[in-house]
Protein backbone atom coordinates (compact mmCIF):
# COMPACT_ATOMS: atom_id res chain seq x y z
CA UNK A 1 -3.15 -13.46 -23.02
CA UNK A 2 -2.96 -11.76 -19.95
CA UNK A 3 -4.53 -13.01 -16.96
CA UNK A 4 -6.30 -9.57 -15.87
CA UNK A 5 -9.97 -10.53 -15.74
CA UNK A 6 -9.66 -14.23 -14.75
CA UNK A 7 -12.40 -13.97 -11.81
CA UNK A 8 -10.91 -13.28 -8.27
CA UNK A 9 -11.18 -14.47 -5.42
CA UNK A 10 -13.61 -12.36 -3.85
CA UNK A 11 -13.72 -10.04 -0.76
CA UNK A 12 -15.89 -12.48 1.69
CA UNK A 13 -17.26 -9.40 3.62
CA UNK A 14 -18.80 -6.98 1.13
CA UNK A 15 -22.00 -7.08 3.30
CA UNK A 16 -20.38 -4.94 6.46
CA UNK A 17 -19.53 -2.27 4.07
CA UNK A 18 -22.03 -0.41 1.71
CA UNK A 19 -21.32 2.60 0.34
CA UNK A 20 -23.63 4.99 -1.14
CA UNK A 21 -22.48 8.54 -2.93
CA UNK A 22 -23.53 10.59 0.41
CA UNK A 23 -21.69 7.87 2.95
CA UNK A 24 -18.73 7.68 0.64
CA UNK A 25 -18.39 11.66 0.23
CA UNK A 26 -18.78 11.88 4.12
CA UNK A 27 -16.14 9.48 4.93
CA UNK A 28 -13.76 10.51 2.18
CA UNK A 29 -11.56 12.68 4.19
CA UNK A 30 -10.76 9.67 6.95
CA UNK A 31 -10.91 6.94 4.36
CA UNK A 32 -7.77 9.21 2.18
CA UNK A 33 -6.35 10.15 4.82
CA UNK A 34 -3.49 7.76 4.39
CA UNK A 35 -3.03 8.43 0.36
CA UNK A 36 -4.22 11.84 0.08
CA UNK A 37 -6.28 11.37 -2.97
CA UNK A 38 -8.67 14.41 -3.94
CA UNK A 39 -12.44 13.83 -3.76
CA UNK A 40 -13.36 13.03 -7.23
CA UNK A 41 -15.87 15.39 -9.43
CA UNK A 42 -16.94 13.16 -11.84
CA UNK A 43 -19.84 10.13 -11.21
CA UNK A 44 -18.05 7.01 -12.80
CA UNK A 45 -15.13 7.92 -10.90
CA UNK A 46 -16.98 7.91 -7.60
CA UNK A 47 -18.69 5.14 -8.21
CA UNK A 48 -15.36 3.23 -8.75
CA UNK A 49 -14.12 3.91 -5.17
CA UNK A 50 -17.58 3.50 -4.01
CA UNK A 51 -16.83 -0.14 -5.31
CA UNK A 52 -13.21 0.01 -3.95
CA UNK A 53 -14.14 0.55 -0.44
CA UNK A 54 -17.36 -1.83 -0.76
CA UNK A 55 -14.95 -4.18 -1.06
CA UNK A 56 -15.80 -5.28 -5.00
CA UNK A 57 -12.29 -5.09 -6.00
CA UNK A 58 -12.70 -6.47 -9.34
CA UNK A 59 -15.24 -4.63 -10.73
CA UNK A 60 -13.60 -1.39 -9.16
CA UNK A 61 -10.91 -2.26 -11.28
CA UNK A 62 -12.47 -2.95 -13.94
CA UNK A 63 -14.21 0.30 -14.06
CA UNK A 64 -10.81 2.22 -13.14
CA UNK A 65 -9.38 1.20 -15.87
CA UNK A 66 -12.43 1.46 -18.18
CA UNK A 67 -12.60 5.15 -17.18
CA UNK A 68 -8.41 5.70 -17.46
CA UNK A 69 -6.90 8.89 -16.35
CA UNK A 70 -7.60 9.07 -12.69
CA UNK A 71 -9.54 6.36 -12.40
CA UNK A 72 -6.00 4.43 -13.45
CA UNK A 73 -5.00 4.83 -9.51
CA UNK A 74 -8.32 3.53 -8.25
CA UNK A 75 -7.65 0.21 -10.76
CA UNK A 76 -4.15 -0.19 -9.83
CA UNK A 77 -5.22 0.29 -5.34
CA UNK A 78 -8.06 -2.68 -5.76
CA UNK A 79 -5.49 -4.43 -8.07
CA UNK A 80 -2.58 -4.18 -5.78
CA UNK A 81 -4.57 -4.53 -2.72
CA UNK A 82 -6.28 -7.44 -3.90
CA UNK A 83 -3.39 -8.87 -5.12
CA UNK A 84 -1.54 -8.61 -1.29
CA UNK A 85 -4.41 -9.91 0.49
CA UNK A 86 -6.71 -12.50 -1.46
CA UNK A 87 -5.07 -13.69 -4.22
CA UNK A 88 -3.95 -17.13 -3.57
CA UNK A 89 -2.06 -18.26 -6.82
CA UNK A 90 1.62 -16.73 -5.86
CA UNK A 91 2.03 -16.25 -9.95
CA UNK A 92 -1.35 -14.70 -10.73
CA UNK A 93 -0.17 -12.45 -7.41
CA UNK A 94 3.26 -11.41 -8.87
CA UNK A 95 1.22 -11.19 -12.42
CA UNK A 96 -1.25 -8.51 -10.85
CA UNK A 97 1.49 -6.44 -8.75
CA UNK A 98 3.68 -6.15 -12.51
CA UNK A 99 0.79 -5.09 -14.15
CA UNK A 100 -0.35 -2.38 -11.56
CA UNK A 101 3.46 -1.47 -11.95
CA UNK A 102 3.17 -1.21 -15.69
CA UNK A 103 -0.22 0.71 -15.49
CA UNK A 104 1.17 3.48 -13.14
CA UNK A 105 4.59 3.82 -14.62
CA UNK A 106 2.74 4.97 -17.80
CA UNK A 107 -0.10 6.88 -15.65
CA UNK A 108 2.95 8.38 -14.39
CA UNK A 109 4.37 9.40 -17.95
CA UNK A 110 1.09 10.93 -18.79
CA UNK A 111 0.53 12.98 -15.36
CA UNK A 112 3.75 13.25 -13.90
CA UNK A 113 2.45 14.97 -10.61
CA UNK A 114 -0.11 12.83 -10.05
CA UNK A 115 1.27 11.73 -6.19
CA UNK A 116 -0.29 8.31 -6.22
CA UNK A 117 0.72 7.49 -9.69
CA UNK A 118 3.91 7.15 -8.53
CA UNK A 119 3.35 5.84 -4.59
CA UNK A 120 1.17 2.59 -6.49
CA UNK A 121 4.29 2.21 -8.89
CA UNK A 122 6.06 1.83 -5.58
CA UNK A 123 3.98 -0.28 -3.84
CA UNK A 124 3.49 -2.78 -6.58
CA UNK A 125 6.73 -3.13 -6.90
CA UNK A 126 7.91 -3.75 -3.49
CA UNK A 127 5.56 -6.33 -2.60
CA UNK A 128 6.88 -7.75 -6.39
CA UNK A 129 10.61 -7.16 -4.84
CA UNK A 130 9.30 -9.30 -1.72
CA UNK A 131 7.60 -12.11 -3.46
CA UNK A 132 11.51 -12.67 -5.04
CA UNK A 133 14.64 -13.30 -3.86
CA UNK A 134 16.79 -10.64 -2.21
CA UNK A 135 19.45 -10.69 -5.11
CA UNK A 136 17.19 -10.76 -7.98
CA UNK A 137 15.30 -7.69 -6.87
CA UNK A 138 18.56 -6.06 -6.34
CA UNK A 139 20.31 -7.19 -9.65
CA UNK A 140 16.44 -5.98 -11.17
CA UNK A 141 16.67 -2.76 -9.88
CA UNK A 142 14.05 -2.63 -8.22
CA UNK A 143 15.24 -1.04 -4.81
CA UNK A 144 15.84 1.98 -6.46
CA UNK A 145 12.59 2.15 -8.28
CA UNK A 146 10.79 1.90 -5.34
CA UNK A 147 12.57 4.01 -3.16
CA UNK A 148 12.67 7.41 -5.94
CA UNK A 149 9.12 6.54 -6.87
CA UNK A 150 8.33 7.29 -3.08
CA UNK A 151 10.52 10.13 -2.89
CA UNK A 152 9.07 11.32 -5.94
CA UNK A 153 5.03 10.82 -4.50
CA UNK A 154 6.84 12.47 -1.18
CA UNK A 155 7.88 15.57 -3.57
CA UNK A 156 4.69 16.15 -4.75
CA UNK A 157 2.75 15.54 -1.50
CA UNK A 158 4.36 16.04 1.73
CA UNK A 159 1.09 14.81 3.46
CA UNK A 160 1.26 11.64 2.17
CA UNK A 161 1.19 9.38 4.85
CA UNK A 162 1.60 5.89 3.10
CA UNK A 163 4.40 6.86 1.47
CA UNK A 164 5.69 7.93 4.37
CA UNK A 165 4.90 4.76 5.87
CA UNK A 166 6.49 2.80 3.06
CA UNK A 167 9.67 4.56 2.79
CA UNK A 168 10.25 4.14 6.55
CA UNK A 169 9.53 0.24 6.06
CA UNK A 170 11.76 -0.64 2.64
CA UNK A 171 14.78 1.54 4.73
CA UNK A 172 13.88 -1.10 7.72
CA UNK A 173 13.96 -3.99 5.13
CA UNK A 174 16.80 -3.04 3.15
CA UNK A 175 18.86 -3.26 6.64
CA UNK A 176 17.27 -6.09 7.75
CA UNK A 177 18.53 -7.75 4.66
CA UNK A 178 21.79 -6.27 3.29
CA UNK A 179 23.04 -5.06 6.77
CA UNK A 180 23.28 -1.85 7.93
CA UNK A 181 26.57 -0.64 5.93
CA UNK A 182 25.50 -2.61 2.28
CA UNK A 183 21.82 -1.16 3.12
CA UNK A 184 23.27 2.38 3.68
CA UNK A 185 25.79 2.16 0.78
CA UNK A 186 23.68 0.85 -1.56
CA UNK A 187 19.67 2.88 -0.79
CA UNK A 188 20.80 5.21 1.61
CA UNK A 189 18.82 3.49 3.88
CA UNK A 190 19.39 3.96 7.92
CA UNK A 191 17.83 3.07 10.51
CA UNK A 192 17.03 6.79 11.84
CA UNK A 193 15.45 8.00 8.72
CA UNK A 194 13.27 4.33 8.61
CA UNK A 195 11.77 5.27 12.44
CA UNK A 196 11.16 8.96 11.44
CA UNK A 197 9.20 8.21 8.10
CA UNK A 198 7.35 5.94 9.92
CA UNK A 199 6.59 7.94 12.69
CA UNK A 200 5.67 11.13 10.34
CA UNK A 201 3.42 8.61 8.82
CA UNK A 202 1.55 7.93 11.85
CA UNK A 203 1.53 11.11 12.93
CA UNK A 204 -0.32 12.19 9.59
CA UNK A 205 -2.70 9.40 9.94
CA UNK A 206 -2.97 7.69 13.26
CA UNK A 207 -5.68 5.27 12.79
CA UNK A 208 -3.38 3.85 9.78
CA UNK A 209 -3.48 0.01 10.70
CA UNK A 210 -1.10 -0.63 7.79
CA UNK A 211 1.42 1.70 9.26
CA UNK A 212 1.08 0.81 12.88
CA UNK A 213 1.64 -2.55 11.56
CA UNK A 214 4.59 -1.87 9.65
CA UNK A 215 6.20 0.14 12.57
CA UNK A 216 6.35 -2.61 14.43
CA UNK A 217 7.40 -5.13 12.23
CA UNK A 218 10.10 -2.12 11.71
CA UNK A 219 11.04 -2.11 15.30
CA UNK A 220 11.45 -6.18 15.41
CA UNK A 221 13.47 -5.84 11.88
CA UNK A 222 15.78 -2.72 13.70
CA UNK A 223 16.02 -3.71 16.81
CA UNK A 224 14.80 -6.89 17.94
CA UNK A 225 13.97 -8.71 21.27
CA UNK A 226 14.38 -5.38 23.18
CA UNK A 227 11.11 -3.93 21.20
CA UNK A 228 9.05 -7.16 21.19
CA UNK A 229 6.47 -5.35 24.08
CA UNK A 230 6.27 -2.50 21.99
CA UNK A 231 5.76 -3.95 18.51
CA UNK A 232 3.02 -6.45 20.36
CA UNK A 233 1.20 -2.91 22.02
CA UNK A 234 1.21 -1.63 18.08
CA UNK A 235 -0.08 -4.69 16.60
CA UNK A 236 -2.65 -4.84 19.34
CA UNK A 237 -3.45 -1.03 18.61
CA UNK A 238 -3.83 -1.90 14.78
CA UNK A 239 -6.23 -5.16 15.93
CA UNK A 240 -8.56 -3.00 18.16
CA UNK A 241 -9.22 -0.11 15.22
CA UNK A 242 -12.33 -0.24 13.74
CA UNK A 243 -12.71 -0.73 10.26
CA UNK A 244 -14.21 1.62 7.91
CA UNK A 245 -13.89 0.03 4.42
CA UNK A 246 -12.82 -3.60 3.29
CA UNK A 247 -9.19 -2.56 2.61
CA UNK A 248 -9.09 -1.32 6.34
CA UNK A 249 -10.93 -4.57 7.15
CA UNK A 250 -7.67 -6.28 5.88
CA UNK A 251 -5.29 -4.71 7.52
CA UNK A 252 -6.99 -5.22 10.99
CA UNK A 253 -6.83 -8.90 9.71
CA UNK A 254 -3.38 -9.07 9.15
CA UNK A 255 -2.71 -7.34 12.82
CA UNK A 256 -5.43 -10.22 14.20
CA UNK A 257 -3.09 -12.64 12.46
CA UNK A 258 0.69 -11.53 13.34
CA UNK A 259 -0.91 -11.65 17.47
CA UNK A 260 -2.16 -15.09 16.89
CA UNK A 261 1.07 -16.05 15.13
């Protein structure tokens, strides 16, 4: 029996961010402005984010997946996200992030150009691909999965700035791991094209802690020491930025944490 609906861990500051229909319509364009989801019509489905950016990831994606359809992407963004911040069982993590990965492969199938279908296919299966080692994400496929899954979101939404951001940081992994000549050889992955996605990423979406954050873990991956003041300024950019939801609040968390690290 699957593990979905084992009771999480859950999001210790859903207090600082309430959400009504009016706040979260208001706030929709900045709070999408990284994944370039459409305002939803329908009531269930707003509610659902409403509970996403509350911060009550379970019972957003409980509801998400309740609902199906559309509200597949909003189960499989609390799922993954909760699964990369606040899970703390490494199996029930990798358990979640395969699942989300199962959910929007077949979301996929059934809406082919939904963007974020594919993009949370991607995501939950790079931060599965990190979680393992190098060589038995590569002999699992999975680099290529994640990088035409992005392309693919990329296709279908030029705008998308997340993708953007996470195509620009799997290139910077893949070198950082296989080298530049294996990483270019095997995921045409170089180091140019990693700074530019990530760049057009920010450039879509500035206030995008994630992707200042992964720029500069980009810039320490690509090109070390000489960077360091510049990947510190970029974390420190991602601390400062307020939050406006709980999955924000986790990202200016993470940027907290790599300073004090």
């Amino acid at each position: 029996l699957r593990r979905t609906m084992a009771q999480w861990t859950p999001f210790p500051y859903s207090d600082l961010y309430r959400f009504d229909p009016a706040r979260l319509k208001q706030l929709w364009p900045r709070l999408h402005a990284g994944d370039a989801e459409p305002y939803p019509s329908d009531e269930k489905l707003q509610h659902a984010w409403l509970l996403l950016h509350s911060g009550q990831f379970q019972e957003a994606a409980e509801l998400g997946q309740r609902l199906g359809g559309a509200g597949l992407t909003v189960a499989n963004k609390a799922t993954a996200l909760y699964a990369n911040y606040l899970e703390p069982s490494e199996s029930a993590r990798q358990d979640l992030l395969l699942q989300v990965a199962e959910r929007a492969q077949a979301q996929a199938a059934d809406a082919p150009d939904n963007p974020n279908a594919w993009f949370w296919r991607a995501y939950a299966l790079a931060r599965y691909g990190q979680s393992i080692s190098v060589a038995k994400a590569v002999a699992q496929g999975l680099g290529n999965a994640v990088k035409e899954s992005l392309q693919k979101t990329l296709a279908l939404a030029p705008q998308h700035a997340h993708a953007h951001i996470a195509l620009g940081a799997f290139d910077a992994e893949v070198i950082d791991k296989l080298g530049p000549l294996v990483g270019q050889m095997t995921f045409g992955a170089k180091k140019e094209t990693a700074l530019a996605h990530l760049r057009q990423g920010l450039a879509l979406h500035p206030q995008s802690t994630i992707g200042l954050i992964e720029y500069a873990n980009a810039l320490m991956m690509l090109e070390g020491e000489p960077k360091m003041d510049e990947a510190t300024r970029l974390y420190e950019q991602a601390a400062a930025i307020a939050p406006l939801d709980a999955a924000e609040h986790l990202d200016v968390e993470l940027a907290r944490a790599e300073l004090e690290g």
